[in-house]
N, C-alpha and C. Protein backbone atom coordinates (compact mmCIF):
# COMPACT_ATOMS: atom_id res chain seq x y z
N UNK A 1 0.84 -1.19 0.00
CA UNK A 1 0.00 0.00 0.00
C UNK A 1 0.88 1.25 0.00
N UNK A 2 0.84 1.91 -0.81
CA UNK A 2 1.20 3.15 -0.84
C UNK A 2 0.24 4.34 -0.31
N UNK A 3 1.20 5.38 0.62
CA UNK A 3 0.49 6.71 1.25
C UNK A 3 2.16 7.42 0.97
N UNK A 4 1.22 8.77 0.53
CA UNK A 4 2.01 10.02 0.68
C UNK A 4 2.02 11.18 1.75
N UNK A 5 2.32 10.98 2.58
CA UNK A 5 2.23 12.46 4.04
C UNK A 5 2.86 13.88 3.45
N UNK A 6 2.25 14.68 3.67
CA UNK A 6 2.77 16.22 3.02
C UNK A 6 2.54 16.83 4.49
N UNK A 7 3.66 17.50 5.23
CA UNK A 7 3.73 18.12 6.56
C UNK A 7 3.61 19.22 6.31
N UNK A 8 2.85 20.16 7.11
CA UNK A 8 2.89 21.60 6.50
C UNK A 8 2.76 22.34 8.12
N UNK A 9 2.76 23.70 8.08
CA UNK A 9 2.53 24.80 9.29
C UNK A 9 1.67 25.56 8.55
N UNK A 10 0.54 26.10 9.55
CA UNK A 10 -0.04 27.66 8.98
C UNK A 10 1.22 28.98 8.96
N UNK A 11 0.76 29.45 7.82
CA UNK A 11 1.13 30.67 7.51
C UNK A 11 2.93 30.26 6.88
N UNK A 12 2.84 29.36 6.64
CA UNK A 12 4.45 28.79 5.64
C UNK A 12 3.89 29.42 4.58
N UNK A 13 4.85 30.43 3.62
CA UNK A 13 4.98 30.53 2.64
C UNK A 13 5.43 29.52 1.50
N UNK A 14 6.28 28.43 2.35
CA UNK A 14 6.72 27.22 0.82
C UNK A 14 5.78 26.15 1.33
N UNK A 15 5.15 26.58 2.38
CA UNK A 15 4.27 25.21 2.42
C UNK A 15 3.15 26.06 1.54
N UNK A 16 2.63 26.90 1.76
CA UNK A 16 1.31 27.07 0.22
C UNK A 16 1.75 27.15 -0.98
N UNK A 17 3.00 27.29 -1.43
CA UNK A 17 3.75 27.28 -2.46
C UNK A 17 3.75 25.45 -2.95
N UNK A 18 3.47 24.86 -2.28
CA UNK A 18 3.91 23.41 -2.25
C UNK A 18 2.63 22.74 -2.34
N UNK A 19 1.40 23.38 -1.55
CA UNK A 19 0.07 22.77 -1.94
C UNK A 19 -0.73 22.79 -3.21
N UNK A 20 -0.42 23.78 -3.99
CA UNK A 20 -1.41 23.12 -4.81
C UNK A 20 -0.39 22.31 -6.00
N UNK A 21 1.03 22.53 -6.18
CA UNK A 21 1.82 21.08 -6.62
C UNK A 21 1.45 19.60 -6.08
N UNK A 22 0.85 19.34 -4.80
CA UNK A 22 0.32 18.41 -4.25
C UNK A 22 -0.74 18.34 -5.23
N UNK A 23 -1.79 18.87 -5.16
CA UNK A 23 -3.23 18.64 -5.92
C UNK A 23 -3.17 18.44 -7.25
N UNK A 24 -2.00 18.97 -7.76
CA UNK A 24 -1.92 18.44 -9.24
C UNK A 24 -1.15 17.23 -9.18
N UNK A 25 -0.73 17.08 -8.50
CA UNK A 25 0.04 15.62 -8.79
C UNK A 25 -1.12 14.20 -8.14
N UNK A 26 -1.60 15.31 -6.92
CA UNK A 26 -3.03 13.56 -7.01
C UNK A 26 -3.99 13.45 -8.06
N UNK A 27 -4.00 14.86 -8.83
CA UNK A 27 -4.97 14.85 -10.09
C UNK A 27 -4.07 13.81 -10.95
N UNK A 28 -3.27 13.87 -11.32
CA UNK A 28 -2.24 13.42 -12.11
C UNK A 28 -1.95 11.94 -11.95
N UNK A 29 -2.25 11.58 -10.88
CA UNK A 29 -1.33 10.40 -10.65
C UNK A 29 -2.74 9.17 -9.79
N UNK A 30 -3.60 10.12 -9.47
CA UNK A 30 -4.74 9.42 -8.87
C UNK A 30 -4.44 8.61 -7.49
N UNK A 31 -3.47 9.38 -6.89
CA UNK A 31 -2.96 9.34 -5.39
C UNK A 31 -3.58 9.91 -4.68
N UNK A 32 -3.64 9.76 -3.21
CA UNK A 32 -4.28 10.59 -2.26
C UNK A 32 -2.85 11.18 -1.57
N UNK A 33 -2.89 12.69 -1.47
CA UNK A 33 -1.74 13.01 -0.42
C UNK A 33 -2.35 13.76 1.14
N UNK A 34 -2.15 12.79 1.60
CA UNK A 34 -2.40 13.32 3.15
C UNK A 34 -1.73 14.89 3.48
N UNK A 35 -2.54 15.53 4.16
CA UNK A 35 -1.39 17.35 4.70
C UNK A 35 -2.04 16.85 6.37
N UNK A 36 -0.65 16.98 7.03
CA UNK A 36 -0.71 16.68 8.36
C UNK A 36 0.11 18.14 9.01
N UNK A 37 -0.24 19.18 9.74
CA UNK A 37 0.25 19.89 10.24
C UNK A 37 0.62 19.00 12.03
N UNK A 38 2.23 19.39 11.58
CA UNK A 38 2.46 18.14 12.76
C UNK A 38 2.44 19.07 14.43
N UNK A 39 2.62 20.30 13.93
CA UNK A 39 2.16 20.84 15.55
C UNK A 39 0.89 20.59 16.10
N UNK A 40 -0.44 20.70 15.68
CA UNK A 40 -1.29 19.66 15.71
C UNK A 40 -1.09 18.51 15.87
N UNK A 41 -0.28 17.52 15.68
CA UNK A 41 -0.17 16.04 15.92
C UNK A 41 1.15 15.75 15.97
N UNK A 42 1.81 16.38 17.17
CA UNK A 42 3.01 16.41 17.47
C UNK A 42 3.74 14.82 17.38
N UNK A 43 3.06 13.59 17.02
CA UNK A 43 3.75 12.58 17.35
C UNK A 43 4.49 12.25 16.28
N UNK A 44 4.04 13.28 15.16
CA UNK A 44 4.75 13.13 14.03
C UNK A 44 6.22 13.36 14.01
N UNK A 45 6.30 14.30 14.74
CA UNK A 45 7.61 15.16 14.63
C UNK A 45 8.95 14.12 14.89
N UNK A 46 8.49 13.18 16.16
CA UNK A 46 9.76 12.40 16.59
C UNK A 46 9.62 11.46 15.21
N UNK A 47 8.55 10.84 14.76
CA UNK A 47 8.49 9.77 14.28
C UNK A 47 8.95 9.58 13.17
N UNK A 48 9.18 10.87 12.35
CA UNK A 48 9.33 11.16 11.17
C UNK A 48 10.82 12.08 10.85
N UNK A 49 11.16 12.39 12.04
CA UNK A 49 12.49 13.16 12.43
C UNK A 49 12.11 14.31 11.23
N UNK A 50 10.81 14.90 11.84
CA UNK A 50 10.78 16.22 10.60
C UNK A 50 11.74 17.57 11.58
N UNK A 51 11.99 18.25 10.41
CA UNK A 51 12.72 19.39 10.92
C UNK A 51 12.68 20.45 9.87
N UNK A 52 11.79 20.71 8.93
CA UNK A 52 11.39 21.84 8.12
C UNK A 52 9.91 21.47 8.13
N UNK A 53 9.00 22.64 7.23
CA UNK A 53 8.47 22.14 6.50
C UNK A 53 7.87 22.92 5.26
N UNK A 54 7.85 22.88 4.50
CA UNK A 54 7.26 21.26 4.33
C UNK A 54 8.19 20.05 3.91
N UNK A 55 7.54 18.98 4.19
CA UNK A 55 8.36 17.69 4.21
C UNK A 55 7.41 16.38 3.94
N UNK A 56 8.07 16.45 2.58
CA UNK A 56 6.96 14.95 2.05
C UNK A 56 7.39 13.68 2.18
N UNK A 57 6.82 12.98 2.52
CA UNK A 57 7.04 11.36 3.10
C UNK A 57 6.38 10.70 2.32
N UNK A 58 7.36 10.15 1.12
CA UNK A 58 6.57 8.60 0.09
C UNK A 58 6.34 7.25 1.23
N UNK A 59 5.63 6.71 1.52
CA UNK A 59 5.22 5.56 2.22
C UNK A 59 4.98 4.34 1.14
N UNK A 60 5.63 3.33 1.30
CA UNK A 60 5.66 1.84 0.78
C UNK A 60 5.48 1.01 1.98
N UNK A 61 4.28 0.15 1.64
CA UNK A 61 4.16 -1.13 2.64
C UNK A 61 4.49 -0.80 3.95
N UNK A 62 4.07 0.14 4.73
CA UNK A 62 4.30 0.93 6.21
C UNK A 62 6.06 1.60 6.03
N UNK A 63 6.83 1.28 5.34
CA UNK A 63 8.45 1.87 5.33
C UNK A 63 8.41 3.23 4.55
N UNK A 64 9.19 4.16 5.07
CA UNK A 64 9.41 5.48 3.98
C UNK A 64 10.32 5.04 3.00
N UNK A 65 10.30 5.09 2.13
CA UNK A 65 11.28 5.12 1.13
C UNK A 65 11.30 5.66 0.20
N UNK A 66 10.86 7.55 0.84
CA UNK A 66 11.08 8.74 -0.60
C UNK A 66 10.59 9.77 0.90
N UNK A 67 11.42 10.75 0.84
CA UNK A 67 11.56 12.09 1.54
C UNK A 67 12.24 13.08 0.51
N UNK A 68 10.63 14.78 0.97
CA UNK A 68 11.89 15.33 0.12
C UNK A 68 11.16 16.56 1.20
N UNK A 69 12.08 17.32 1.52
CA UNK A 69 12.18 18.79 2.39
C UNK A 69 12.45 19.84 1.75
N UNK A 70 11.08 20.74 2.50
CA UNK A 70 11.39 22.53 1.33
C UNK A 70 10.51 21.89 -0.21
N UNK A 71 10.24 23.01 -0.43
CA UNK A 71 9.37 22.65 -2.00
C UNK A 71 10.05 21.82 -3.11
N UNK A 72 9.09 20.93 -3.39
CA UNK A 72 9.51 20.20 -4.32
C UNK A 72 8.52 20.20 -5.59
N UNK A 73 8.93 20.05 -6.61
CA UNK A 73 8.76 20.33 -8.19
C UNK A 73 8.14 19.68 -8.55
N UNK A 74 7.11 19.39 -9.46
CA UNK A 74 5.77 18.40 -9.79
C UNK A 74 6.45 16.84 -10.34
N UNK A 75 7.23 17.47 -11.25
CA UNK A 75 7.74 16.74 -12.17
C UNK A 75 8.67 15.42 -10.97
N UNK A 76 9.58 16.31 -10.59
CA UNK A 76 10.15 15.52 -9.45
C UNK A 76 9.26 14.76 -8.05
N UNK A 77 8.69 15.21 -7.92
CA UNK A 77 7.44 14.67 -7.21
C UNK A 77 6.59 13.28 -7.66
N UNK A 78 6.13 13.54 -8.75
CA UNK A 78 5.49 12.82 -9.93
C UNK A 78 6.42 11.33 -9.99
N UNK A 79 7.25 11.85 -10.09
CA UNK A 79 8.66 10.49 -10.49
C UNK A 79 9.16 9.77 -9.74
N UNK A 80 9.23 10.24 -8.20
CA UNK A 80 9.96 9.29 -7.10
C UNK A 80 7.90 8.76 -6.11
N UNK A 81 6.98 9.52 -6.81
CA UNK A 81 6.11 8.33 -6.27
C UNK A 81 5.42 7.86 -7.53
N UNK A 82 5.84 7.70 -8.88
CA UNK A 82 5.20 6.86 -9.80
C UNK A 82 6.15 5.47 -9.67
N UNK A 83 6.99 5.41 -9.13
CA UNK A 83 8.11 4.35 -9.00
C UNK A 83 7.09 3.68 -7.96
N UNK A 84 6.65 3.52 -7.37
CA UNK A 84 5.89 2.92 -6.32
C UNK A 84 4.63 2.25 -6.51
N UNK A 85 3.93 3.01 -7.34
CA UNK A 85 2.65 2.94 -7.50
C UNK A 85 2.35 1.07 -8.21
C-alpha cells in the first residue's frame, strides 16, 4: 500500500507554495496526499524526524522510502512516487 504524508505549518509561505503542486500531482497520478500539520499532531515530529516544512514522506508497505524537504517540483514529485505505485 502506498500513502504520501505532506507536513505543513499555517502561515508557511513554501508550504502554500507546495500545496497546490500536491493537488496536481493527485490529479495526475490518482494518489491521495495526506497534509498533516504536525504541531497539531506532534507525534509526528519524533516519528518522522521532521525538521522543516514542508516535508513529504513517500510511504511503501508501512516503510518510507522517498523524503523530500522545502518545495519540491511536480515533475520531481510525480517520479519518485510513480516508481511505487
Amino acid at each position: 500500500m502506498l500513502q504520501v504524508i505532506a507536513f505543513f505549518q499555517d502561515g508557511c509561505m513554501a508550504c502554500e507554495e507546495q500545496d497546490p503542486i500536491n493537488r496536481e500531482v493527485e490529479a495526475a497520478l490518482q494518489v491521495h496526499i495526506e497534509s498533516i500539520n504536525p504541531l497539531k499532531e506532534r507525534k509526528y515530529i519524533e516519528e518522522y524526524d521532521l525538521r522543516v516544512t514542508p516535508t513529504i514522506i513517500i510511504i511503501k508497505d508501512g516503510k518510507a522510502v522517498g523524503r523530500f524537504e522545502g518545495v519540491v517540483h511536480r515533475e520531481q514529485l510525480e517520479d519518485a512516487i510513480r516508481k511505487y505505485l
